[in-house]
N, C-alpha and C. Protein backbone atom coordinates (compact mmCIF):
# COMPACT_ATOMS: atom_id res chain seq x y z
N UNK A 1 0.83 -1.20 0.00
CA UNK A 1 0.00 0.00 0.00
C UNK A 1 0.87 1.26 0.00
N UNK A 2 1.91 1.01 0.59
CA UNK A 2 2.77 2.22 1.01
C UNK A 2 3.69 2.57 -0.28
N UNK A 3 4.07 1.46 -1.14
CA UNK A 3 4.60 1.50 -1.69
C UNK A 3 3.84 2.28 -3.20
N UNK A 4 2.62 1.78 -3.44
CA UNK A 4 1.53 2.16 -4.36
C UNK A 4 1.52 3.68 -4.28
N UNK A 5 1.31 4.24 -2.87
CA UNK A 5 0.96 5.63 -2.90
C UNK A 5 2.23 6.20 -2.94
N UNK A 6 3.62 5.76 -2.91
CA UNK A 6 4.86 6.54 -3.07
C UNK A 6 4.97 6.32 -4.47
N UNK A 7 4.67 5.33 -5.09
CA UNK A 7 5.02 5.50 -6.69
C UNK A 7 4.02 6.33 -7.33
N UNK A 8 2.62 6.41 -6.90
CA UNK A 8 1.67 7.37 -7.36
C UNK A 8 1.97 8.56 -7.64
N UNK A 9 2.89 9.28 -6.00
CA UNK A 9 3.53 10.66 -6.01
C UNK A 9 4.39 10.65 -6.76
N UNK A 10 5.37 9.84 -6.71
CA UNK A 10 6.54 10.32 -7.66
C UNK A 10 5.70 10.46 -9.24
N UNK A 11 5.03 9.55 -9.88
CA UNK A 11 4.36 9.98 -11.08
C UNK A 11 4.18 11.33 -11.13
N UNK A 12 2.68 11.59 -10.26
CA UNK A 12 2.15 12.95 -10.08
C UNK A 12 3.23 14.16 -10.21
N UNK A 13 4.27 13.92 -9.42
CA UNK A 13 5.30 15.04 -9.22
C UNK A 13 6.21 15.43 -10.78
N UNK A 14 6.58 14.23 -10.96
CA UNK A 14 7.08 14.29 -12.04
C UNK A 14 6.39 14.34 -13.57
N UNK A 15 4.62 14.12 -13.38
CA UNK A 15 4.11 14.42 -14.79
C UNK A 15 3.72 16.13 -14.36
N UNK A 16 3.90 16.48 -13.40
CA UNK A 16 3.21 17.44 -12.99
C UNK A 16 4.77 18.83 -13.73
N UNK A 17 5.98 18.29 -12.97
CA UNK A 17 7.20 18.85 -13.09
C UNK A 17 7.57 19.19 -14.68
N UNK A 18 7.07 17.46 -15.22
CA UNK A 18 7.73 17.50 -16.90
C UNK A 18 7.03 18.76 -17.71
N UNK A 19 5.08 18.76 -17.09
CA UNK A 19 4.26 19.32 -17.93
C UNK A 19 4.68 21.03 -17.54
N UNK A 20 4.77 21.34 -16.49
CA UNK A 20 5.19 22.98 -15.70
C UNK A 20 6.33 23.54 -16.45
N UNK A 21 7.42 22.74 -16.48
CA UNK A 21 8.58 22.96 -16.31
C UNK A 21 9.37 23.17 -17.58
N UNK A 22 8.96 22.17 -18.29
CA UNK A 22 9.19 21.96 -19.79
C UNK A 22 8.16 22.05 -21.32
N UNK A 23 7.12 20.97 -21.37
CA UNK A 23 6.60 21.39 -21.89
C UNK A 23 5.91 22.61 -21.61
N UNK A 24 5.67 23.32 -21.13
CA UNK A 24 5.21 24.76 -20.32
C UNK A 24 5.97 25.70 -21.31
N UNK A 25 7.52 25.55 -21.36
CA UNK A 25 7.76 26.63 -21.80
C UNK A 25 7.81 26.21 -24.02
N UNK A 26 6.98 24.97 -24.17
CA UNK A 26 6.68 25.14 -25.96
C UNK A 26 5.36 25.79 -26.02
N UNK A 27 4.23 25.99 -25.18
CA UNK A 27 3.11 26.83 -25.19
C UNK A 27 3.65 28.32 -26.04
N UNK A 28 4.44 28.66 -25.59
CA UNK A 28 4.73 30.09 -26.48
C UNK A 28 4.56 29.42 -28.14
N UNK A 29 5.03 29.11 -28.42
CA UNK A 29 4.41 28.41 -30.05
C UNK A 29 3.36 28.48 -30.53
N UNK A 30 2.75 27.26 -29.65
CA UNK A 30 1.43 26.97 -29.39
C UNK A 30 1.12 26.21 -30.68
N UNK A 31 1.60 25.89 -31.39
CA UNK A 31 1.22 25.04 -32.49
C UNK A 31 0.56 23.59 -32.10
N UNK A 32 1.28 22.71 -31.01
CA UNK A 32 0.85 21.36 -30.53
C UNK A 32 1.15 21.61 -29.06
N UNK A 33 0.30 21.87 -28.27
CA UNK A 33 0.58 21.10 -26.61
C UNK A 33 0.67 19.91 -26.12
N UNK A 34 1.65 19.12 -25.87
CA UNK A 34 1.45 17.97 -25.56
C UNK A 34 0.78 17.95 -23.88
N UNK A 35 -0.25 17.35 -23.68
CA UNK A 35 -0.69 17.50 -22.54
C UNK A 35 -0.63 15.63 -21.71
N UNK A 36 0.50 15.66 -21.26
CA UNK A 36 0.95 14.70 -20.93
C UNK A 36 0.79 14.32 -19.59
N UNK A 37 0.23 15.41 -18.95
CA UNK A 37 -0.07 15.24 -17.08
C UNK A 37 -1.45 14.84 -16.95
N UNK A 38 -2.28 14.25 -18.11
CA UNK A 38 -3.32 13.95 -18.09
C UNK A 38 -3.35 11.85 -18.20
N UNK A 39 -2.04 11.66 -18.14
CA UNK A 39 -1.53 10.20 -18.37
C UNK A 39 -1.52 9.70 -17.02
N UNK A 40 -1.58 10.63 -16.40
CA UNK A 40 -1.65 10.04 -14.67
C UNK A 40 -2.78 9.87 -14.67
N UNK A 41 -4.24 10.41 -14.56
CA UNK A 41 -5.53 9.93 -14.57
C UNK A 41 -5.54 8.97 -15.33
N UNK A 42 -5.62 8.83 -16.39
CA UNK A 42 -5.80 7.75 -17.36
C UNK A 42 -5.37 6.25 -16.85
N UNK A 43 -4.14 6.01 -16.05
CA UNK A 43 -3.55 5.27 -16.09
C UNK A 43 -3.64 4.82 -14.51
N UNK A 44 -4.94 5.23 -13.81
CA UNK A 44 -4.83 4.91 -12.31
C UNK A 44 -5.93 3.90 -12.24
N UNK A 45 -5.79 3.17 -11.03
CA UNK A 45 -6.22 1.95 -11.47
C UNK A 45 -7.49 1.43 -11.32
N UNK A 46 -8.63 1.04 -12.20
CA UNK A 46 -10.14 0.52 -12.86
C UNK A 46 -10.60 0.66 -11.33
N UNK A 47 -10.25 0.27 -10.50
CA UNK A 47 -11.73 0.18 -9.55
C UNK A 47 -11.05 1.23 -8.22
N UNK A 48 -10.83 2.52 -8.98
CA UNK A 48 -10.50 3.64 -7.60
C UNK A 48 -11.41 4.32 -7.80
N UNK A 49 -11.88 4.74 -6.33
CA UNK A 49 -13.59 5.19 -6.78
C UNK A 49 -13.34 6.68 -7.22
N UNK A 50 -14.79 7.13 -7.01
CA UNK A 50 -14.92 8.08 -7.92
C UNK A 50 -14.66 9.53 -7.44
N UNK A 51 -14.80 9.75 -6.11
CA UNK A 51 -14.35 10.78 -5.02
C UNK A 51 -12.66 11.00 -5.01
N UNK A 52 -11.82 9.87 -4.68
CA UNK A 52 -10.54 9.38 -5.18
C UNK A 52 -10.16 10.26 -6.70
N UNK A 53 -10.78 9.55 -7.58
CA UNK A 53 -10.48 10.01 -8.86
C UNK A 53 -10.72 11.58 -9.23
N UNK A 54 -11.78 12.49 -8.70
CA UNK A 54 -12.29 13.56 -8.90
C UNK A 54 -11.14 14.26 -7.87
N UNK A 55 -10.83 13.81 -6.91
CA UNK A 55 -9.46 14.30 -6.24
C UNK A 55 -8.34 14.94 -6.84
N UNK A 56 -7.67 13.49 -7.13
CA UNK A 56 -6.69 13.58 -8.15
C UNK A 56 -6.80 13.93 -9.05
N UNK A 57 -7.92 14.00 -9.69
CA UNK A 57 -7.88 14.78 -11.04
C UNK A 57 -8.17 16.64 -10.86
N UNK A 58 -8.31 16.98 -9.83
CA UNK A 58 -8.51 18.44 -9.53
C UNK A 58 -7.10 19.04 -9.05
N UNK A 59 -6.73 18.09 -8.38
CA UNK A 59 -4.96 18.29 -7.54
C UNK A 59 -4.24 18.33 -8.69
N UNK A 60 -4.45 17.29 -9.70
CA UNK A 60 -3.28 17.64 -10.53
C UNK A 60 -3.24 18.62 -11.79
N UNK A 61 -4.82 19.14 -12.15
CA UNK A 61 -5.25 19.77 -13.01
C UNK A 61 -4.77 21.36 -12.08
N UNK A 62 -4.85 21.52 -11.06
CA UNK A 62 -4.55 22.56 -10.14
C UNK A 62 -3.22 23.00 -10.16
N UNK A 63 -2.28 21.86 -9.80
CA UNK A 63 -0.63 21.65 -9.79
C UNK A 63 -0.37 22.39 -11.41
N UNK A 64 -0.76 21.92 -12.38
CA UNK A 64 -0.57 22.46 -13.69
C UNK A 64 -0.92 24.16 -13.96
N UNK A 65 -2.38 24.29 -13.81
CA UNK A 65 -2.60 25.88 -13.45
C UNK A 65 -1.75 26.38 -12.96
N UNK A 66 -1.05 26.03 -12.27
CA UNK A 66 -0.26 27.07 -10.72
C UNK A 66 1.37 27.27 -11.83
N UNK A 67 1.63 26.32 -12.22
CA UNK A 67 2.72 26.22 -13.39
C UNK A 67 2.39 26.56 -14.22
N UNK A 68 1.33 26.89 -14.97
CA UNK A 68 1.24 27.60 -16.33
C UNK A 68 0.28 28.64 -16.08
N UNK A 69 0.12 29.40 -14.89
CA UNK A 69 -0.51 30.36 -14.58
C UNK A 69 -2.24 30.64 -15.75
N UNK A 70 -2.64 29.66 -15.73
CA UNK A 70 -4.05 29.40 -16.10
C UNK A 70 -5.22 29.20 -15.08
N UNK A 71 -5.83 29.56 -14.70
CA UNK A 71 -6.26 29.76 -13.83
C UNK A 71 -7.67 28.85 -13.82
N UNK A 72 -7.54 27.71 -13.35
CA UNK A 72 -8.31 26.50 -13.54
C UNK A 72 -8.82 25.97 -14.53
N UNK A 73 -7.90 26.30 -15.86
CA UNK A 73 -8.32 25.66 -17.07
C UNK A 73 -8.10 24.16 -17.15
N UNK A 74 -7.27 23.90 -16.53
CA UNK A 74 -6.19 22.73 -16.39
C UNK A 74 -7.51 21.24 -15.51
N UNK A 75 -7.58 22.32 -14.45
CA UNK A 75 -8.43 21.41 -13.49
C UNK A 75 -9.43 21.47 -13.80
N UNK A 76 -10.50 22.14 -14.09
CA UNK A 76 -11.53 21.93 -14.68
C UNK A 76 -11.89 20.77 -16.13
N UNK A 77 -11.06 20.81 -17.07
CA UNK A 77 -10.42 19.89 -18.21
C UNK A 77 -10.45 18.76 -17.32
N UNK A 78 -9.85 18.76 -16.34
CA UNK A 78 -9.17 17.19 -15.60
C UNK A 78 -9.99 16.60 -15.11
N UNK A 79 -11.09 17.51 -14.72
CA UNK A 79 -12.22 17.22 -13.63
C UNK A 79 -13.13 16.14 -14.98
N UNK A 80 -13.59 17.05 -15.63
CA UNK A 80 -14.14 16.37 -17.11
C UNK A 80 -13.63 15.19 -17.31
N UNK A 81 -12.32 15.06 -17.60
CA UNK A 81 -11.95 13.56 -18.35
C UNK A 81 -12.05 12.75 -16.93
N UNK A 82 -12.02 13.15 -15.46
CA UNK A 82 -11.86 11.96 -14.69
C UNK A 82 -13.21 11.23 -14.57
N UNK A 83 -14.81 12.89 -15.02
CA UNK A 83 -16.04 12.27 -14.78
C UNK A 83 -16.06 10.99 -15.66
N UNK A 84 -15.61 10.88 -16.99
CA UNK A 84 -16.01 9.88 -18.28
C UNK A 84 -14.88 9.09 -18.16
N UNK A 85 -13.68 8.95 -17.82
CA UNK A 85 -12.65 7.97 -17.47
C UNK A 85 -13.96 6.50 -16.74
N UNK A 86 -14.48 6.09 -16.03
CA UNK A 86 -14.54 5.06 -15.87
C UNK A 86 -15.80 4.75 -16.89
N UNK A 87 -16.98 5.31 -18.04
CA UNK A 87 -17.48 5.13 -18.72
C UNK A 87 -16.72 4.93 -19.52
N UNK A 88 -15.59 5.37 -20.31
CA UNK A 88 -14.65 4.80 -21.19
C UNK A 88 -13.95 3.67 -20.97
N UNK A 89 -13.62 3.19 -19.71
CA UNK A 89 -13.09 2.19 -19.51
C UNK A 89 -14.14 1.05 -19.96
N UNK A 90 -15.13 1.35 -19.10
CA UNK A 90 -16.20 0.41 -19.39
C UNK A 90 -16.94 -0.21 -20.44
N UNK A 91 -16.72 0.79 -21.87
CA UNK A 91 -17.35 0.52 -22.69
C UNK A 91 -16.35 -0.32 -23.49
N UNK A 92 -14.75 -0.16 -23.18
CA UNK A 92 -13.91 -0.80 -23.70
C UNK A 92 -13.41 -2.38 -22.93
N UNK A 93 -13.60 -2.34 -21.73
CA UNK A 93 -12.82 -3.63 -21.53
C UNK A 93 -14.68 -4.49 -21.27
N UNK A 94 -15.39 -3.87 -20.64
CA UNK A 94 -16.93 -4.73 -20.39
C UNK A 94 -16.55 -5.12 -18.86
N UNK A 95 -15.17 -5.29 -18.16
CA UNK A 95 -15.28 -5.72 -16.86
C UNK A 95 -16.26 -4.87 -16.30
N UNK A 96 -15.95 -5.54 -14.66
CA UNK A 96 -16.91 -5.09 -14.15
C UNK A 96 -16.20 -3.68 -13.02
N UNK A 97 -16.64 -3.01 -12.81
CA UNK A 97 -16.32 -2.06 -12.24
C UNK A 97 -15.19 -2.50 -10.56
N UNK A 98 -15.36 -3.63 -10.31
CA UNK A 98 -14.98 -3.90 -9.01
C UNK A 98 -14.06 -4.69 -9.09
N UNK A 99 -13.43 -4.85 -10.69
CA UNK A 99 -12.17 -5.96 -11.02
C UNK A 99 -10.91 -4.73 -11.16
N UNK A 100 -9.70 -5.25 -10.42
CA UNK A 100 -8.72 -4.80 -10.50
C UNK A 100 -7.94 -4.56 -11.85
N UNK A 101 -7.62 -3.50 -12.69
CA UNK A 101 -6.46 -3.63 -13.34
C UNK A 101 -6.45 -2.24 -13.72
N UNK A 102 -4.85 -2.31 -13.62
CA UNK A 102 -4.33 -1.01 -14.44
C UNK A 102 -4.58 -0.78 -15.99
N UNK A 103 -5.14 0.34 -16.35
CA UNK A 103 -4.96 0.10 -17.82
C UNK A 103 -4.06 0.03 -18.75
N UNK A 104 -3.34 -0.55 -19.49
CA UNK A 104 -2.22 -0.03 -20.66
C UNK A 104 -2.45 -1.35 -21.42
N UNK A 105 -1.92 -1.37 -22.59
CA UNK A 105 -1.77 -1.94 -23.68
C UNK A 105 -1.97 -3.48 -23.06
N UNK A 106 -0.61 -4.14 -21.84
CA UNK A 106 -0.28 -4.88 -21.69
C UNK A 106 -1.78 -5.79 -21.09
N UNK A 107 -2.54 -5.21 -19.99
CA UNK A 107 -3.94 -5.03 -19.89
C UNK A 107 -5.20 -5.30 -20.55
N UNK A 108 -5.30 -4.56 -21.47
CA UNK A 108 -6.68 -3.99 -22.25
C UNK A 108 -6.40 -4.59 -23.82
N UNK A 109 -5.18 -4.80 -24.30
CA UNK A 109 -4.81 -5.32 -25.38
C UNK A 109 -5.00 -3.92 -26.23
N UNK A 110 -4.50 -3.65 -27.64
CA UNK A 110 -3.69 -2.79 -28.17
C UNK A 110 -5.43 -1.97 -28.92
N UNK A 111 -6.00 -2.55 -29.50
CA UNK A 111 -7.52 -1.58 -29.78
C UNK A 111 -8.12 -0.95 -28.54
N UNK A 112 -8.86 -2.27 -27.94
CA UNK A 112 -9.06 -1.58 -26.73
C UNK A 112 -8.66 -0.20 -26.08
N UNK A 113 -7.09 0.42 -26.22
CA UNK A 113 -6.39 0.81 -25.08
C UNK A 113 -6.46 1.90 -26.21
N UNK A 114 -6.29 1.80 -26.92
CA UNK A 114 -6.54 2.88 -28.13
C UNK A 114 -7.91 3.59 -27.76
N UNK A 115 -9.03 3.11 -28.41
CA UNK A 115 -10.33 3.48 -27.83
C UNK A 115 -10.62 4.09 -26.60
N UNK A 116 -9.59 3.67 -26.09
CA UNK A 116 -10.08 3.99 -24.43
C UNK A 116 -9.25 5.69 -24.42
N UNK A 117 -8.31 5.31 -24.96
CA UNK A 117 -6.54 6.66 -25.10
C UNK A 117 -7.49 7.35 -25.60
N UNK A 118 -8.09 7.46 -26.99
CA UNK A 118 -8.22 8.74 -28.23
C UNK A 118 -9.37 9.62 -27.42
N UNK A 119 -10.37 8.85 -27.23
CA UNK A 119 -11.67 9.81 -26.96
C UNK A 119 -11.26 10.65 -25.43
N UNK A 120 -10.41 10.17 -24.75
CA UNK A 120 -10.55 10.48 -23.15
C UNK A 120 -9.43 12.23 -23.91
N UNK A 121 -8.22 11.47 -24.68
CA UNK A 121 -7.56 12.58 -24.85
C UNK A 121 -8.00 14.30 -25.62
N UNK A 122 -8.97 13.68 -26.48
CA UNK A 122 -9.45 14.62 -27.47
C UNK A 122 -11.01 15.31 -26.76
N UNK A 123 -11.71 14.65 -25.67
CA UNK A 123 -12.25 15.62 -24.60
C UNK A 123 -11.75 16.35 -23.84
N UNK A 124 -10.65 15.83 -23.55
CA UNK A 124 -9.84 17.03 -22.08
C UNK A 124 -9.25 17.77 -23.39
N UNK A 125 -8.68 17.75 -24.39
CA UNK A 125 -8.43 18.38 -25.16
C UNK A 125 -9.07 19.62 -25.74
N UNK A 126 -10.18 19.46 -25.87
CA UNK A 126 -11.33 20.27 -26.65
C UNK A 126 -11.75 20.96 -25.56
N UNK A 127 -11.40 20.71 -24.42
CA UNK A 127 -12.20 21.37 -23.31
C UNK A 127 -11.29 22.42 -23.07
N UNK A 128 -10.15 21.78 -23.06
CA UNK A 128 -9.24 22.80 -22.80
C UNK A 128 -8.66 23.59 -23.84
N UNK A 129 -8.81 23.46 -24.57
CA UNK A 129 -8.76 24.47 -25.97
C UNK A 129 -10.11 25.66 -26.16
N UNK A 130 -11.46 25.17 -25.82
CA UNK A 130 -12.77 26.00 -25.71
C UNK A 130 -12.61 26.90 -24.63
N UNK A 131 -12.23 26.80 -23.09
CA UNK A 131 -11.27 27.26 -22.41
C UNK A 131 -10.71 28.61 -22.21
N UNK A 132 -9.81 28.02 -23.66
CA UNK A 132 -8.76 28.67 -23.58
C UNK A 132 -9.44 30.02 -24.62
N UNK A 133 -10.36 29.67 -25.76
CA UNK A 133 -10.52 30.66 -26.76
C UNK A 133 -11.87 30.93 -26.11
N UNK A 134 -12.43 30.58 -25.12
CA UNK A 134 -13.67 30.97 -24.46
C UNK A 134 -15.12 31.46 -25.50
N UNK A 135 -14.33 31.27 -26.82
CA UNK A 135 -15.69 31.76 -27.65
C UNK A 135 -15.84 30.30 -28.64
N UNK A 136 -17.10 30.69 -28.75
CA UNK A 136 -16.90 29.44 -29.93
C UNK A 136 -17.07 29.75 -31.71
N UNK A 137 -16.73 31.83 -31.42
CA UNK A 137 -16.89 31.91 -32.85
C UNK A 137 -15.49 31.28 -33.52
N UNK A 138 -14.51 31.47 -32.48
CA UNK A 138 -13.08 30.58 -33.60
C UNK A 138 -12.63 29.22 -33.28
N UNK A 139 -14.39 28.59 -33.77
CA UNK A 139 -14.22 27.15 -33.64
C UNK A 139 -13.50 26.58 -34.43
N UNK A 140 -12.58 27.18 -35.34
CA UNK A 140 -11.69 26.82 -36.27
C UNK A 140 -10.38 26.33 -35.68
N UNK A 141 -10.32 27.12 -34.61
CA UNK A 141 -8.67 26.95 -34.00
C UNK A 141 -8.86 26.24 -32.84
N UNK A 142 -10.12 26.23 -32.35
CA UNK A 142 -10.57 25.62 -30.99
C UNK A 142 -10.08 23.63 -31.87
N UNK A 143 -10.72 23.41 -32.71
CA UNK A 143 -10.62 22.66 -33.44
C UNK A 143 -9.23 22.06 -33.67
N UNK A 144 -8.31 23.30 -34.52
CA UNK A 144 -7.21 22.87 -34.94
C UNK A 144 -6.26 22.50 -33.70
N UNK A 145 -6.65 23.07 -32.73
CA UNK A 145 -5.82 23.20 -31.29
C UNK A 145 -6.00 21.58 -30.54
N UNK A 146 -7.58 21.47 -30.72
CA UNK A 146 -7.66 20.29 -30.30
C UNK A 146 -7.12 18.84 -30.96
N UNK A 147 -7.22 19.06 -32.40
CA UNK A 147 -6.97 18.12 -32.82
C UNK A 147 -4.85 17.88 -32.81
N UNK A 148 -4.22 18.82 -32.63
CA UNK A 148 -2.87 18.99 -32.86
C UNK A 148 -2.51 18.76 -31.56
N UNK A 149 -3.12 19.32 -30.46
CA UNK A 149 -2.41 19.03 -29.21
C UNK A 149 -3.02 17.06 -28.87
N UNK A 150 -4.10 17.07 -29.14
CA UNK A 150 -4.14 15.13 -28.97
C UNK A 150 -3.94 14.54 -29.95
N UNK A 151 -3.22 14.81 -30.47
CA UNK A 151 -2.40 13.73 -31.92
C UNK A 151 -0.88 13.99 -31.01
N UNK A 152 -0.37 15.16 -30.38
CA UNK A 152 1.09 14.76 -30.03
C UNK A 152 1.25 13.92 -28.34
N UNK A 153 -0.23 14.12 -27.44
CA UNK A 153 -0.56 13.76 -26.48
C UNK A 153 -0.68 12.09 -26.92
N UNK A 154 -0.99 11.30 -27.72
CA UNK A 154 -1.63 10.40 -28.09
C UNK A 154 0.04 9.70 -28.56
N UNK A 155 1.14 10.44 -29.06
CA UNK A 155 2.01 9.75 -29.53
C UNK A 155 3.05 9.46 -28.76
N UNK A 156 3.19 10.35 -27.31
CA UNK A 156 3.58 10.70 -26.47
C UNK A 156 3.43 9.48 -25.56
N UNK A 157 2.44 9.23 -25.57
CA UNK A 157 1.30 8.07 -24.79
C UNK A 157 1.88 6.72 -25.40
N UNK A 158 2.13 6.87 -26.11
CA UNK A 158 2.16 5.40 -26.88
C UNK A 158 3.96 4.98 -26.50
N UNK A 159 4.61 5.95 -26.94
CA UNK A 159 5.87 6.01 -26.44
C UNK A 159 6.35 5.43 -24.77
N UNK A 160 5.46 6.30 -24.52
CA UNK A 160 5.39 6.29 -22.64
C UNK A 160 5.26 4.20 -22.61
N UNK A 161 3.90 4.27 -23.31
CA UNK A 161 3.78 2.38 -23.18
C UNK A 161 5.02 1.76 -23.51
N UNK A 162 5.88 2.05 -24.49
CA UNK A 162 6.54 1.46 -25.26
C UNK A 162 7.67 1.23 -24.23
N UNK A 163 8.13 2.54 -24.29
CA UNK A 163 9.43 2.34 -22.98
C UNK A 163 9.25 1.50 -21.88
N UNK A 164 8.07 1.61 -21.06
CA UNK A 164 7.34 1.49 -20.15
C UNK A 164 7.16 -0.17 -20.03
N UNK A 165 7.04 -0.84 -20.81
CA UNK A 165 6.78 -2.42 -21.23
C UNK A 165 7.48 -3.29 -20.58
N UNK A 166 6.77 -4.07 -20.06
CA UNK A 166 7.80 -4.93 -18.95
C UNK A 166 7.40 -6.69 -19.39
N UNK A 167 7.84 -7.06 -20.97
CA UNK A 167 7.81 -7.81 -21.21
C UNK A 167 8.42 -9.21 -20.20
């Protein structure tokens, strides 16, 4: 148990650090955000309830604001993908809500984990791009924003599995 919640933090700290610290400073561009501190929700494990999850997903959507001086765009976005995180799970693996497993590739098998990756990424995405342009007359860029920042979030992700693989 002890060990679970020390590897949790170090994640958190460090997706929290990578996203503040570094990717933070390619936002001046702004061409693709990789929004990569959203891989910690995604990746916590099928039967943590839902109080838990709405937690962590506000703490770390918060931690990000405070680093990219956005002022609850981050957490609000986070709050969103943590509400539909276990409906996405669900519609992809069919377990049952009270069965243990982490999600990733190794898990859910390689469609599955896809299905489950694209839609979760391209909502917190869109949310946080609408957000950000607060109007929806330049649904053009709200659009292009969304679709560019979860195509590099999504490849990012896949990478992360790849390295990550403990054949």
């Amino acid at each position: 148990m002890m060990n679970t919640s020390m590897n949790r933090l170090k994640w958190f700290v460090g997706l929290v650090l990578l996203q503040g610290l570094i990717i933070g400073q390619i936002q001046a561009t702004r061409i693709a955000l990789p929004l990569i501190y959203i891989f910690f929700i995604l990746k916590l494990p099928s039967n943590i309830g839902r109080k838990n999850l709405l937690l962590y997903a506000f703490a770390l959507g918060l931690a990000v604001d405070i680093f990219g001086n956005t002022p609850g765009m981050n957490a609000t976005a986070s709050i969103w993908l943590a509400m539909v995180r276990p409906t996405l799970l669900r519609w992809q693996t069919g377990r049952d809500a009270a069965e243990y497993f982490i999600p990733k590739v190794r898990t859910m098998g390689v469609g599955p984990y896809i299905r489950y990756i694209i839609p979760a990424v391209l909502m917190h995405a869109f949310i946080l791009n609408l957000l950000e342009y607060f109007s929806t007359n330049r649904f053009n860029e709200i659009l292009l924003g969304t679709v560019s920042d979860s195509f590099v979030t999504f490849i990012l992700f896949v990478l992360i599995e790849m390295v990550g693989r403990k054949d």
